[in-house]
PDB file of N, CA and C in Angstrom:
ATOM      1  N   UNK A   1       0.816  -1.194   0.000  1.00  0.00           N
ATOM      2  CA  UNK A   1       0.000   0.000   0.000  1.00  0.00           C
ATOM      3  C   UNK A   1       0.857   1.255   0.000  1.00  0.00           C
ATOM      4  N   UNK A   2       2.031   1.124   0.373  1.00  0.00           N
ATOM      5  CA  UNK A   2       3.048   2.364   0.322  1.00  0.00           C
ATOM      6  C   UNK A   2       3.248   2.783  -0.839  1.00  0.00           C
ATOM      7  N   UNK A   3       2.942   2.026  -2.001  1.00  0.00           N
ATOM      8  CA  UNK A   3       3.477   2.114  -3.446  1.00  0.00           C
ATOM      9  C   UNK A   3       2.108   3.100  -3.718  1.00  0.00           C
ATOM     10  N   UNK A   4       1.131   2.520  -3.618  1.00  0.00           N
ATOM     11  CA  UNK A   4      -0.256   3.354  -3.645  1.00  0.00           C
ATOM     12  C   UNK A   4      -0.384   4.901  -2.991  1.00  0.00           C
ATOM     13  N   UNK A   5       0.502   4.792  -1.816  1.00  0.00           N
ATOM     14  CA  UNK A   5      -0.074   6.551  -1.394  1.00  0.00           C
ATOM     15  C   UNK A   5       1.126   6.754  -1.834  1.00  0.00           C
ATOM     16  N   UNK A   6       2.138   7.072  -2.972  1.00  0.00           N
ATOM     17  CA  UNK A   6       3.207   7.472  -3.264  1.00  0.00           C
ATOM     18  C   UNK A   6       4.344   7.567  -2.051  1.00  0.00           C
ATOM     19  N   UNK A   7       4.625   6.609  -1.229  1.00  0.00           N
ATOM     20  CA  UNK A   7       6.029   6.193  -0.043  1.00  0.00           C
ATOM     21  C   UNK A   7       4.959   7.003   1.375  1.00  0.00           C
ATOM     22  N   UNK A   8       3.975   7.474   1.241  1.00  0.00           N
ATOM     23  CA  UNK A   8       3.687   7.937   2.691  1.00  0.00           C
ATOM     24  C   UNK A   8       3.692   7.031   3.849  1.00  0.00           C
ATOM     25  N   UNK A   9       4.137   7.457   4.894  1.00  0.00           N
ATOM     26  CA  UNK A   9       3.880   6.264   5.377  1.00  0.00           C
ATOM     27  C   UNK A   9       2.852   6.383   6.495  1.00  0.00           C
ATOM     28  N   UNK A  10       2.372   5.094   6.481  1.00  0.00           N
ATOM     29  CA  UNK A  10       0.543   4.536   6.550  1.00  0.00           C
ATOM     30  C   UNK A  10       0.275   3.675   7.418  1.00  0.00           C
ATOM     31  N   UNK A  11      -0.735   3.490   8.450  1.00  0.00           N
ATOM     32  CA  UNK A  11      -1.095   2.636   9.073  1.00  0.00           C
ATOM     33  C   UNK A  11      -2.363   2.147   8.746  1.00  0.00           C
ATOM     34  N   UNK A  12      -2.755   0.884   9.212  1.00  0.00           N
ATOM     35  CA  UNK A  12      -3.884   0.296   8.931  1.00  0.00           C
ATOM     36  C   UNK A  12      -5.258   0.619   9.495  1.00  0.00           C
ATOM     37  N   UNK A  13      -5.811   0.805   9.811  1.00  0.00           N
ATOM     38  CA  UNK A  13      -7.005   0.784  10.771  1.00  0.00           C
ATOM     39  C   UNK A  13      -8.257  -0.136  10.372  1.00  0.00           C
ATOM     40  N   UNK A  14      -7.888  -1.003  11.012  1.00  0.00           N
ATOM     41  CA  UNK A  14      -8.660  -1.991  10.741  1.00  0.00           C
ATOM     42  C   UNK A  14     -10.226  -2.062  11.577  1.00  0.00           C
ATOM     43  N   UNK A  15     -11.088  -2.086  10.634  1.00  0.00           N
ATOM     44  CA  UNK A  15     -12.712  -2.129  11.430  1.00  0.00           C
ATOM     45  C   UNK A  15     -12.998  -3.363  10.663  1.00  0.00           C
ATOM     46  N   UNK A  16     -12.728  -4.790  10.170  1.00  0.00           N
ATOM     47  CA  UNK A  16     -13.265  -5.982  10.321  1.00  0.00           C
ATOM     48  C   UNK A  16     -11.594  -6.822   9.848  1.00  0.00           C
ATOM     49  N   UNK A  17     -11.795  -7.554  10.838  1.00  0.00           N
ATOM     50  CA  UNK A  17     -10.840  -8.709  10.806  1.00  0.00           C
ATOM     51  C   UNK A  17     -11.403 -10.386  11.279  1.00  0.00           C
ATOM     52  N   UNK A  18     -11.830 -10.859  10.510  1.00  0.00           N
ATOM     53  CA  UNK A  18     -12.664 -11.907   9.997  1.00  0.00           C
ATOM     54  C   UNK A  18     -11.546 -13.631   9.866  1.00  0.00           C
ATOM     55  N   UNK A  19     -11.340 -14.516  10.604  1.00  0.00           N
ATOM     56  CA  UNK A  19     -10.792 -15.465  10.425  1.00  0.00           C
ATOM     57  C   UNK A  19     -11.744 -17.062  10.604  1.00  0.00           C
ATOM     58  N   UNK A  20     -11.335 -17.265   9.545  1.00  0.00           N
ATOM     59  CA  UNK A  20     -12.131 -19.212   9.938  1.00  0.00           C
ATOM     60  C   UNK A  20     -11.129 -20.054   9.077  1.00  0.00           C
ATOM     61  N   UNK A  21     -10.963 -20.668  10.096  1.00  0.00           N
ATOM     62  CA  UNK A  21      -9.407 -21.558  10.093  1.00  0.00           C
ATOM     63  C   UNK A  21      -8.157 -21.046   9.488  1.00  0.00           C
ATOM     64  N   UNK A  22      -8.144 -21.484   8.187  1.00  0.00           N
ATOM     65  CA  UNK A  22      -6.739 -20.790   7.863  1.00  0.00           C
ATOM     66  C   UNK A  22      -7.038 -19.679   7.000  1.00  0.00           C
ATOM     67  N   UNK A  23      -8.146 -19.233   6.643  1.00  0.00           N
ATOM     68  CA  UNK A  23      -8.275 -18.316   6.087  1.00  0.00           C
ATOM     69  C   UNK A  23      -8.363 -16.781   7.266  1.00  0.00           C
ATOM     70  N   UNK A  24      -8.244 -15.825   6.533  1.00  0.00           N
ATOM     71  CA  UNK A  24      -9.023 -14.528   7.105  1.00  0.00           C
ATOM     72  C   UNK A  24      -8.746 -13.496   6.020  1.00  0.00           C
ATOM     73  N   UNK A  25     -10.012 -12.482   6.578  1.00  0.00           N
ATOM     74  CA  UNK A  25     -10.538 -11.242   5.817  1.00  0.00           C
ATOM     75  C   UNK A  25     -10.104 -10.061   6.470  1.00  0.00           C
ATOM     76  N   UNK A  26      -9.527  -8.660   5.880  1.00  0.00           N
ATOM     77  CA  UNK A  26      -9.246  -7.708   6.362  1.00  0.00           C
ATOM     78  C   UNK A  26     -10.085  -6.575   5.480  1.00  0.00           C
ATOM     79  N   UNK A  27     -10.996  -5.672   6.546  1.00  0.00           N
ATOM     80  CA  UNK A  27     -11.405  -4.682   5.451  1.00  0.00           C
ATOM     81  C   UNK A  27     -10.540  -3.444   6.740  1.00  0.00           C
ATOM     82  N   UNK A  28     -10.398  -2.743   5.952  1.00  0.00           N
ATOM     83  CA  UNK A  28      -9.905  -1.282   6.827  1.00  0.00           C
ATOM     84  C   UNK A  28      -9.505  -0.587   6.010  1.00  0.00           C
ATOM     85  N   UNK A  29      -9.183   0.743   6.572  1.00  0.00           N
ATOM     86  CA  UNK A  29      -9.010   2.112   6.277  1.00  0.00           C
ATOM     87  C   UNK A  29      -7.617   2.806   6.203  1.00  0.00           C
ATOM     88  N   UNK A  30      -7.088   3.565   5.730  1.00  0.00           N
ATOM     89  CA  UNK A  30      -5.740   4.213   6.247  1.00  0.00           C
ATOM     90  C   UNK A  30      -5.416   5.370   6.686  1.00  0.00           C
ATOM     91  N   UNK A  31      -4.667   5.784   7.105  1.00  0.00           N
ATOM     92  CA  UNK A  31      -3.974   7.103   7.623  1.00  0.00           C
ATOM     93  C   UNK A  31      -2.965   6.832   7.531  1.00  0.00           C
ATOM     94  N   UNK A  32      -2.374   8.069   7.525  1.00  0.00           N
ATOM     95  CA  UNK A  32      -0.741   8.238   8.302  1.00  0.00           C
ATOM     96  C   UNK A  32      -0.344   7.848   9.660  1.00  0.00           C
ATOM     97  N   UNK A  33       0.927   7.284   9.758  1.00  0.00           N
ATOM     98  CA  UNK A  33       0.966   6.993  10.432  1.00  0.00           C
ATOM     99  C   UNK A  33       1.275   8.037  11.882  1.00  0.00           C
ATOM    100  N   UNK A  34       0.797   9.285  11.533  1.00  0.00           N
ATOM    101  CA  UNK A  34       0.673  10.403  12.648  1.00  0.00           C
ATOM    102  C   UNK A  34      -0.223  10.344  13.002  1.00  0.00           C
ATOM    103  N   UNK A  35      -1.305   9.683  12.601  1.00  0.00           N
ATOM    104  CA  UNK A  35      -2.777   9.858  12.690  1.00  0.00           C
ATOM    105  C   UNK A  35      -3.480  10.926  11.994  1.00  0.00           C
ATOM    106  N   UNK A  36      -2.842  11.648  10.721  1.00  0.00           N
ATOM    107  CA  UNK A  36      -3.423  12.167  10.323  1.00  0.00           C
ATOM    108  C   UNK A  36      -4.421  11.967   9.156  1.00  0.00           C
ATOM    109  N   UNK A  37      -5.167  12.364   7.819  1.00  0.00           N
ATOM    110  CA  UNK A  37      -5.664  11.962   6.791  1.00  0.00           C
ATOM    111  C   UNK A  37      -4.280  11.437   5.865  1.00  0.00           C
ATOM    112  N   UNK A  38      -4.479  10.753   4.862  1.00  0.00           N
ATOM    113  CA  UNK A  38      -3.407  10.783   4.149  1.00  0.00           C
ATOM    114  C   UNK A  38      -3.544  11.711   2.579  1.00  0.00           C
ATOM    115  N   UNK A  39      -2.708  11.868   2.584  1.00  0.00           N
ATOM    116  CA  UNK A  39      -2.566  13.428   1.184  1.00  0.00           C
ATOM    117  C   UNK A  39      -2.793  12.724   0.103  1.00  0.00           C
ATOM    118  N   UNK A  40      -4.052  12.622  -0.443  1.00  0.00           N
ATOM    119  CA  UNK A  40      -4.154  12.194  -1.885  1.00  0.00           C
ATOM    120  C   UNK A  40      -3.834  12.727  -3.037  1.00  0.00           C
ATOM    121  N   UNK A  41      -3.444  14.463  -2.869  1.00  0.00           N
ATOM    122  CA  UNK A  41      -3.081  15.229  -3.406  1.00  0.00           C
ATOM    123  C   UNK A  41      -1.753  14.769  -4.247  1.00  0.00           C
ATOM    124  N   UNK A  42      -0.854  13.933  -3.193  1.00  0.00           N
ATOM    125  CA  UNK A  42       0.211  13.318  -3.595  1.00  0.00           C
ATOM    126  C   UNK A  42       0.656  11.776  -4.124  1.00  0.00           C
ATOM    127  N   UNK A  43      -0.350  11.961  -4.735  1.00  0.00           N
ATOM    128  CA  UNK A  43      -1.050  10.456  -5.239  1.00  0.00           C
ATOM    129  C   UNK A  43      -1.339   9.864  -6.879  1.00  0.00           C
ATOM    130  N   UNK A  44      -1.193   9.223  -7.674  1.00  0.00           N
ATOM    131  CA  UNK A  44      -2.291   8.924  -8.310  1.00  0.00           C
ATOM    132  C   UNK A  44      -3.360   8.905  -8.668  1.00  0.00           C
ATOM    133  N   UNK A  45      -4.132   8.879  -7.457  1.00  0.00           N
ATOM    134  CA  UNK A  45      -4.924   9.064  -6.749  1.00  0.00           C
ATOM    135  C   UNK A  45      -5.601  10.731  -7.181  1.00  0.00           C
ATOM    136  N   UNK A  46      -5.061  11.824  -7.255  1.00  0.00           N
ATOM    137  CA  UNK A  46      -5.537  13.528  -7.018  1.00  0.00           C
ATOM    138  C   UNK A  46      -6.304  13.089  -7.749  1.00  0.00           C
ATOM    139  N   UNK A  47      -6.948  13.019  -8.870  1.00  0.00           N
ATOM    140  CA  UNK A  47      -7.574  13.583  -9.699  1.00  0.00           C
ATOM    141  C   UNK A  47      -8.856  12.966  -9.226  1.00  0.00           C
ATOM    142  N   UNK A  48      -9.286  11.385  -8.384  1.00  0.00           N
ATOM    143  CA  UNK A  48     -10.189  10.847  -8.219  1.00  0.00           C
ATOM    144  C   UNK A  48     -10.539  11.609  -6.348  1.00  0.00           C
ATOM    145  N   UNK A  49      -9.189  12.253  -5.792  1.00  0.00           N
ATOM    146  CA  UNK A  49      -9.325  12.672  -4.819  1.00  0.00           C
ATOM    147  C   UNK A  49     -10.158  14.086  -4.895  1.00  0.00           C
ATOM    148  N   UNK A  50     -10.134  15.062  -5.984  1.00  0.00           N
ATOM    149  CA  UNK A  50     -10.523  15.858  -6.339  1.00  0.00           C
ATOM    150  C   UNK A  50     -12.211  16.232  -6.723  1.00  0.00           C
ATOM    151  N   UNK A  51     -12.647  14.418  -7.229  1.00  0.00           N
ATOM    152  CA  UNK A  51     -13.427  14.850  -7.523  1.00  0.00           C
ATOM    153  C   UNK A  51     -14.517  14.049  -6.348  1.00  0.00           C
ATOM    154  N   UNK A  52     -14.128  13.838  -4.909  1.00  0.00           N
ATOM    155  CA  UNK A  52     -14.834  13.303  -4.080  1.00  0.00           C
ATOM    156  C   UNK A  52     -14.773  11.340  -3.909  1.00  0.00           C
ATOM    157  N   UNK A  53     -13.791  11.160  -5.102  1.00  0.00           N
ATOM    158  CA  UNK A  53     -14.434   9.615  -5.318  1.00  0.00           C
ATOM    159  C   UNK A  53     -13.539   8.838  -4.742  1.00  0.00           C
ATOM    160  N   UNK A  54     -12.603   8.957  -3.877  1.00  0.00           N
ATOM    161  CA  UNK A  54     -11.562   8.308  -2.582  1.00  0.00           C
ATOM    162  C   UNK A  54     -12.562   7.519  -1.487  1.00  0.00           C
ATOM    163  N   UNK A  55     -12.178   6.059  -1.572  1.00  0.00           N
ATOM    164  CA  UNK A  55     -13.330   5.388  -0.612  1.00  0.00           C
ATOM    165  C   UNK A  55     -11.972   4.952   0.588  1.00  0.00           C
ATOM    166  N   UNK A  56     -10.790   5.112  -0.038  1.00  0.00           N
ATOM    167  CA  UNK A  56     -10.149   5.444   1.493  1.00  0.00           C
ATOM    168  C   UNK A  56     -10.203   4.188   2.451  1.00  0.00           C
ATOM    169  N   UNK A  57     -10.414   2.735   1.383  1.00  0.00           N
ATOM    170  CA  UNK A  57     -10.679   1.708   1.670  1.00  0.00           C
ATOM    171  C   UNK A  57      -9.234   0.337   1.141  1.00  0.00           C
ATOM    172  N   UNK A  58      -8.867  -0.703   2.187  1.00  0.00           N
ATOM    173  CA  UNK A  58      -7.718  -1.657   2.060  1.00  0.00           C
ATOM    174  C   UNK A  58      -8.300  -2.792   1.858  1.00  0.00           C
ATOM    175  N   UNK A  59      -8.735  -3.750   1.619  1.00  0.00           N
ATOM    176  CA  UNK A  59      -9.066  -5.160   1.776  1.00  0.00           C
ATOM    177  C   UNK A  59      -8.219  -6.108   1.523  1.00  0.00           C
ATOM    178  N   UNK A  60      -7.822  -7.365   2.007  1.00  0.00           N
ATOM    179  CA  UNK A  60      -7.396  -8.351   2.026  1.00  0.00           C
ATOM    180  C   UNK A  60      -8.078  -9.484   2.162  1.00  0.00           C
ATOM    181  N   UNK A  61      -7.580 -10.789   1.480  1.00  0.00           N
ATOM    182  CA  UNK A  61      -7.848 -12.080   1.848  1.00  0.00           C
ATOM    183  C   UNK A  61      -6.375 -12.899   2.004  1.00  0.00           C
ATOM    184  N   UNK A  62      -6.183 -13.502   2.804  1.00  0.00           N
ATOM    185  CA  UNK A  62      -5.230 -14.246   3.649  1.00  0.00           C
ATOM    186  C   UNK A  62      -5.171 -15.635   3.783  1.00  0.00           C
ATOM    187  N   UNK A  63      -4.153 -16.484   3.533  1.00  0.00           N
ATOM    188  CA  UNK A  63      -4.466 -17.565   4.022  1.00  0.00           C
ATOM    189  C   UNK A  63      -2.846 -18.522   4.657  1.00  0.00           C
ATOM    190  N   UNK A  64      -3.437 -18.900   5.765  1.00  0.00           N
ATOM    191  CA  UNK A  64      -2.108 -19.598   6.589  1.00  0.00           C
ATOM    192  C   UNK A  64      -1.629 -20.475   5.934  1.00  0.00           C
ATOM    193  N   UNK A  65      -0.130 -20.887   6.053  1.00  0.00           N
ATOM    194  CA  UNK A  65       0.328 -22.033   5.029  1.00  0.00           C
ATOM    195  C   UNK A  65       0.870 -22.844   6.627  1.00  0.00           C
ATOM    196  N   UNK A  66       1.584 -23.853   5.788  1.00  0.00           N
ATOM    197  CA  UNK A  66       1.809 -25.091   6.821  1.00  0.00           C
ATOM    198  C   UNK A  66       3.146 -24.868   7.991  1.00  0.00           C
ATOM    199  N   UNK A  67       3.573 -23.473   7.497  1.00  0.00           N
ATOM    200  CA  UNK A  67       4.398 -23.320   8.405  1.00  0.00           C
ATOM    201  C   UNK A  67       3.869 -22.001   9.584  1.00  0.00           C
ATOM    202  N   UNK A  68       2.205 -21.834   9.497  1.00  0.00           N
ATOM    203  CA  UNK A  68       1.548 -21.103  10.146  1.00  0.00           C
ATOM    204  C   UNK A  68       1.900 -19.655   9.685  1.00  0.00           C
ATOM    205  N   UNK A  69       2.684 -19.392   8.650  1.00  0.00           N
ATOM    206  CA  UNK A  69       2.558 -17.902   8.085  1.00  0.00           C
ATOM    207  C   UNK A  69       1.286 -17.487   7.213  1.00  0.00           C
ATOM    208  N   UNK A  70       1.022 -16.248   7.594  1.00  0.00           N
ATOM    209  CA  UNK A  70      -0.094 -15.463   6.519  1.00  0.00           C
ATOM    210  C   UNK A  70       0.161 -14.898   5.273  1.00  0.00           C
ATOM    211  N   UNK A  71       0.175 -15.676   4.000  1.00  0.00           N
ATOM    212  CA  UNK A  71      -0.130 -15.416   2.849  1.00  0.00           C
ATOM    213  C   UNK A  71      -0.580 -14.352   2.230  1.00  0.00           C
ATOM    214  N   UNK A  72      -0.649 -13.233   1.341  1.00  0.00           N
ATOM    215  CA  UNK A  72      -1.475 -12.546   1.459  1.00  0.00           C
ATOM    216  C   UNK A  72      -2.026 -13.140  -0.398  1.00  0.00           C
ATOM    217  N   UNK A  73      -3.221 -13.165  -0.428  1.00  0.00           N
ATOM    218  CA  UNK A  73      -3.693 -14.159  -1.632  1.00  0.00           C
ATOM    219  C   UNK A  73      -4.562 -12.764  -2.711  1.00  0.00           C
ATOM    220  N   UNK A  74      -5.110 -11.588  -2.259  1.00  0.00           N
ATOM    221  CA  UNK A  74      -5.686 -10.911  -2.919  1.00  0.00           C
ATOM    222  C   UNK A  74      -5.570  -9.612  -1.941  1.00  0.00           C
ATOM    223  N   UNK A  75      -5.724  -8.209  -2.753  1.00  0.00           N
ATOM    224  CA  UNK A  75      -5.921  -7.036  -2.014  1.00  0.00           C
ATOM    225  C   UNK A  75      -6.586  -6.583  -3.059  1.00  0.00           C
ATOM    226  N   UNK A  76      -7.345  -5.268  -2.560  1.00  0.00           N
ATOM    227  CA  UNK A  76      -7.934  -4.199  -2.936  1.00  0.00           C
ATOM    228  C   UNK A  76      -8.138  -2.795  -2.591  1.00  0.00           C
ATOM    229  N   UNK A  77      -7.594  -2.024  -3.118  1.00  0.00           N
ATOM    230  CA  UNK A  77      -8.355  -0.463  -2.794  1.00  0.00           C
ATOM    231  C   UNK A  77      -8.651   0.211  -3.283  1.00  0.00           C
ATOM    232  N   UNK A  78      -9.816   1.137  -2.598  1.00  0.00           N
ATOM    233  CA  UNK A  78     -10.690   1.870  -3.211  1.00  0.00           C
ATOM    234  C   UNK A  78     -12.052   1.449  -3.540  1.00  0.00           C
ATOM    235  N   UNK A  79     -11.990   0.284  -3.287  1.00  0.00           N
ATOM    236  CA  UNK A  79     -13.279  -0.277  -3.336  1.00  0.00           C
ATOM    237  C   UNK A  79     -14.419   0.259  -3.300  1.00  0.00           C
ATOM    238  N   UNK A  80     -15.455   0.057  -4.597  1.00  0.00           N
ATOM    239  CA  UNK A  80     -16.730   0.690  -4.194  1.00  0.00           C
ATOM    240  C   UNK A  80     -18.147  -0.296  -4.236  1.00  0.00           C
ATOM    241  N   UNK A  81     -17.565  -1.792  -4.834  1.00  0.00           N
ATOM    242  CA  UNK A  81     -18.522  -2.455  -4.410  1.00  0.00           C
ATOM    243  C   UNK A  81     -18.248  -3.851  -3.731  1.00  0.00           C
ATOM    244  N   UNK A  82     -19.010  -4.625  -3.410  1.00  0.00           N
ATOM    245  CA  UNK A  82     -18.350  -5.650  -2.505  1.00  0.00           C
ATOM    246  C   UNK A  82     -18.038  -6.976  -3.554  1.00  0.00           C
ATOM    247  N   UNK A  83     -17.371  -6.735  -4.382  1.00  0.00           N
ATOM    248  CA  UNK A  83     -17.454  -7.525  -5.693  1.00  0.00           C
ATOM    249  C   UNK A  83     -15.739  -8.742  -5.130  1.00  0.00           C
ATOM    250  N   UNK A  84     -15.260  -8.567  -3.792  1.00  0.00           N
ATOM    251  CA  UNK A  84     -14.516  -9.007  -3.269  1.00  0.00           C
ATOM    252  C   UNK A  84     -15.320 -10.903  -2.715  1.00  0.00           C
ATOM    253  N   UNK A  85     -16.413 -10.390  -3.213  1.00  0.00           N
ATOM    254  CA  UNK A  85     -17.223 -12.043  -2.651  1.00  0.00           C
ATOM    255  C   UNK A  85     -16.753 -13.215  -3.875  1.00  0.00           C
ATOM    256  N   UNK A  86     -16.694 -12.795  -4.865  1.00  0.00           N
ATOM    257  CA  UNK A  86     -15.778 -13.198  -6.020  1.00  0.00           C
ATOM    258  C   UNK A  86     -14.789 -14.297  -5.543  1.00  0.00           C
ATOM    259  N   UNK A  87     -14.121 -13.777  -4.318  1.00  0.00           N
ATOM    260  CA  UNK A  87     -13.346 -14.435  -3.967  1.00  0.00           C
ATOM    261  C   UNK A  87     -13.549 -15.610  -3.315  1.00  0.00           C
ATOM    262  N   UNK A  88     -14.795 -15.618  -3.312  1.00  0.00           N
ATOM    263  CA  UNK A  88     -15.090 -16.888  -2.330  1.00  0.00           C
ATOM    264  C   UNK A  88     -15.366 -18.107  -3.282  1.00  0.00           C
ATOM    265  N   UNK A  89     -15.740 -17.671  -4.287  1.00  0.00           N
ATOM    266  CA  UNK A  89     -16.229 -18.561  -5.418  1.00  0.00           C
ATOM    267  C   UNK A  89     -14.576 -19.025  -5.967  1.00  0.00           C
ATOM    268  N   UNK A  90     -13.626 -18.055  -6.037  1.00  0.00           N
ATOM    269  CA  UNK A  90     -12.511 -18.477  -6.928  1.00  0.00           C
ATOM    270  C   UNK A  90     -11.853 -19.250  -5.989  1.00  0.00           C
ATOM    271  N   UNK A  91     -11.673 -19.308  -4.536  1.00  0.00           N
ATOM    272  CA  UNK A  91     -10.783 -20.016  -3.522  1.00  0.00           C
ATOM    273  C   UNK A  91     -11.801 -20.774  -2.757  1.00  0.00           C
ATOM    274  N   UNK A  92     -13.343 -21.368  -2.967  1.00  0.00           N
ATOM    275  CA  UNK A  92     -14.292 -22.130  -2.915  1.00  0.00           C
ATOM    276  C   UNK A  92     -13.678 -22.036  -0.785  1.00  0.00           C
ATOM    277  N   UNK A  93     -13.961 -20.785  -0.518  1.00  0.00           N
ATOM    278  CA  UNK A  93     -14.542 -21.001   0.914  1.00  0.00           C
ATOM    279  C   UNK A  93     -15.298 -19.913   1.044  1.00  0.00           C
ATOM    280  N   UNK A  94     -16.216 -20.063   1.936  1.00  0.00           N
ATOM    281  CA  UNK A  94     -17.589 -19.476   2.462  1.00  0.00           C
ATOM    282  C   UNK A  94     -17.900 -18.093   2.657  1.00  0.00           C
ATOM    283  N   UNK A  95     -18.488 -17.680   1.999  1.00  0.00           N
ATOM    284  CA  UNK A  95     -18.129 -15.756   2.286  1.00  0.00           C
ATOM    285  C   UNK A  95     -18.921 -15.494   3.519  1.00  0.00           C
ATOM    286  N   UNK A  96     -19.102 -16.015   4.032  1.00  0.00           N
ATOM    287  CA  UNK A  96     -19.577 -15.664   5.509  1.00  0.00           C
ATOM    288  C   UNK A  96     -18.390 -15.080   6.207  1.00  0.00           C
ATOM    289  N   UNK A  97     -17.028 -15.174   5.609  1.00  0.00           N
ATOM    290  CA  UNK A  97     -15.648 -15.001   5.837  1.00  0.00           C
ATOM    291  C   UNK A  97     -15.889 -13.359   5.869  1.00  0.00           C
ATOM    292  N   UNK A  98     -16.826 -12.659   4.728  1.00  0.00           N
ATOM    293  CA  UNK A  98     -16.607 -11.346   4.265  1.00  0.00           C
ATOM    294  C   UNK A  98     -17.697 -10.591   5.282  1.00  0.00           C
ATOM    295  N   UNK A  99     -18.377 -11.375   6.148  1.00  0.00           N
ATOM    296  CA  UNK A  99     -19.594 -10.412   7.462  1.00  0.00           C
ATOM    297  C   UNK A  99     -19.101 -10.273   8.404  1.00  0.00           C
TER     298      UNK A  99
END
């Protein structure tokens, strides 16, 4: 995600963290890591920041391997629809993962 806000550096804020067995789901948000907004201005990003359309949104899907590390198998940002259920169909586990 550092590559995305052009090197700012960013923390997560996570409001759903979702696990069933070896899988898990991350939806959250970012800031700086001052806690401030992060500057879209300095972004890729300006021109969609400009015109209101920043959803200011991270998602992940995850999955543990046999040496108990977390994988990271898909991300997303900016998300504006929940078209991340997709994923449940392509890695055939339960999107109950994504509530």
């Amino acid at each position: 995600m550092t590559k995305e806000v052009n090197g700012q550096k960013i923390v997560f804020v996570i409001h759903t963290l979702n696990v069933m067995g070896d899988w898990a789901f991350i939806n959250s948000s970012l800031q700086l890591a001052n806690g401030k907004p992060v500057n879209w201005s300095k972004t890729k990003y300006r021109e969609d920041a400009k015109a209101g359309d920043i959803e200011n949104n991270a998602i992940g899907l995850f999955r543990r391997n046999s040496q108990g590390q977390w994988i990271v198998l898909e991300t997303s940002f900016n998300a504006t629809d929940a078209w991340y259920i997709e994923w449940a169909k392509l890695y055939r586990i339960s999107d109950k993962i994504f509530h």
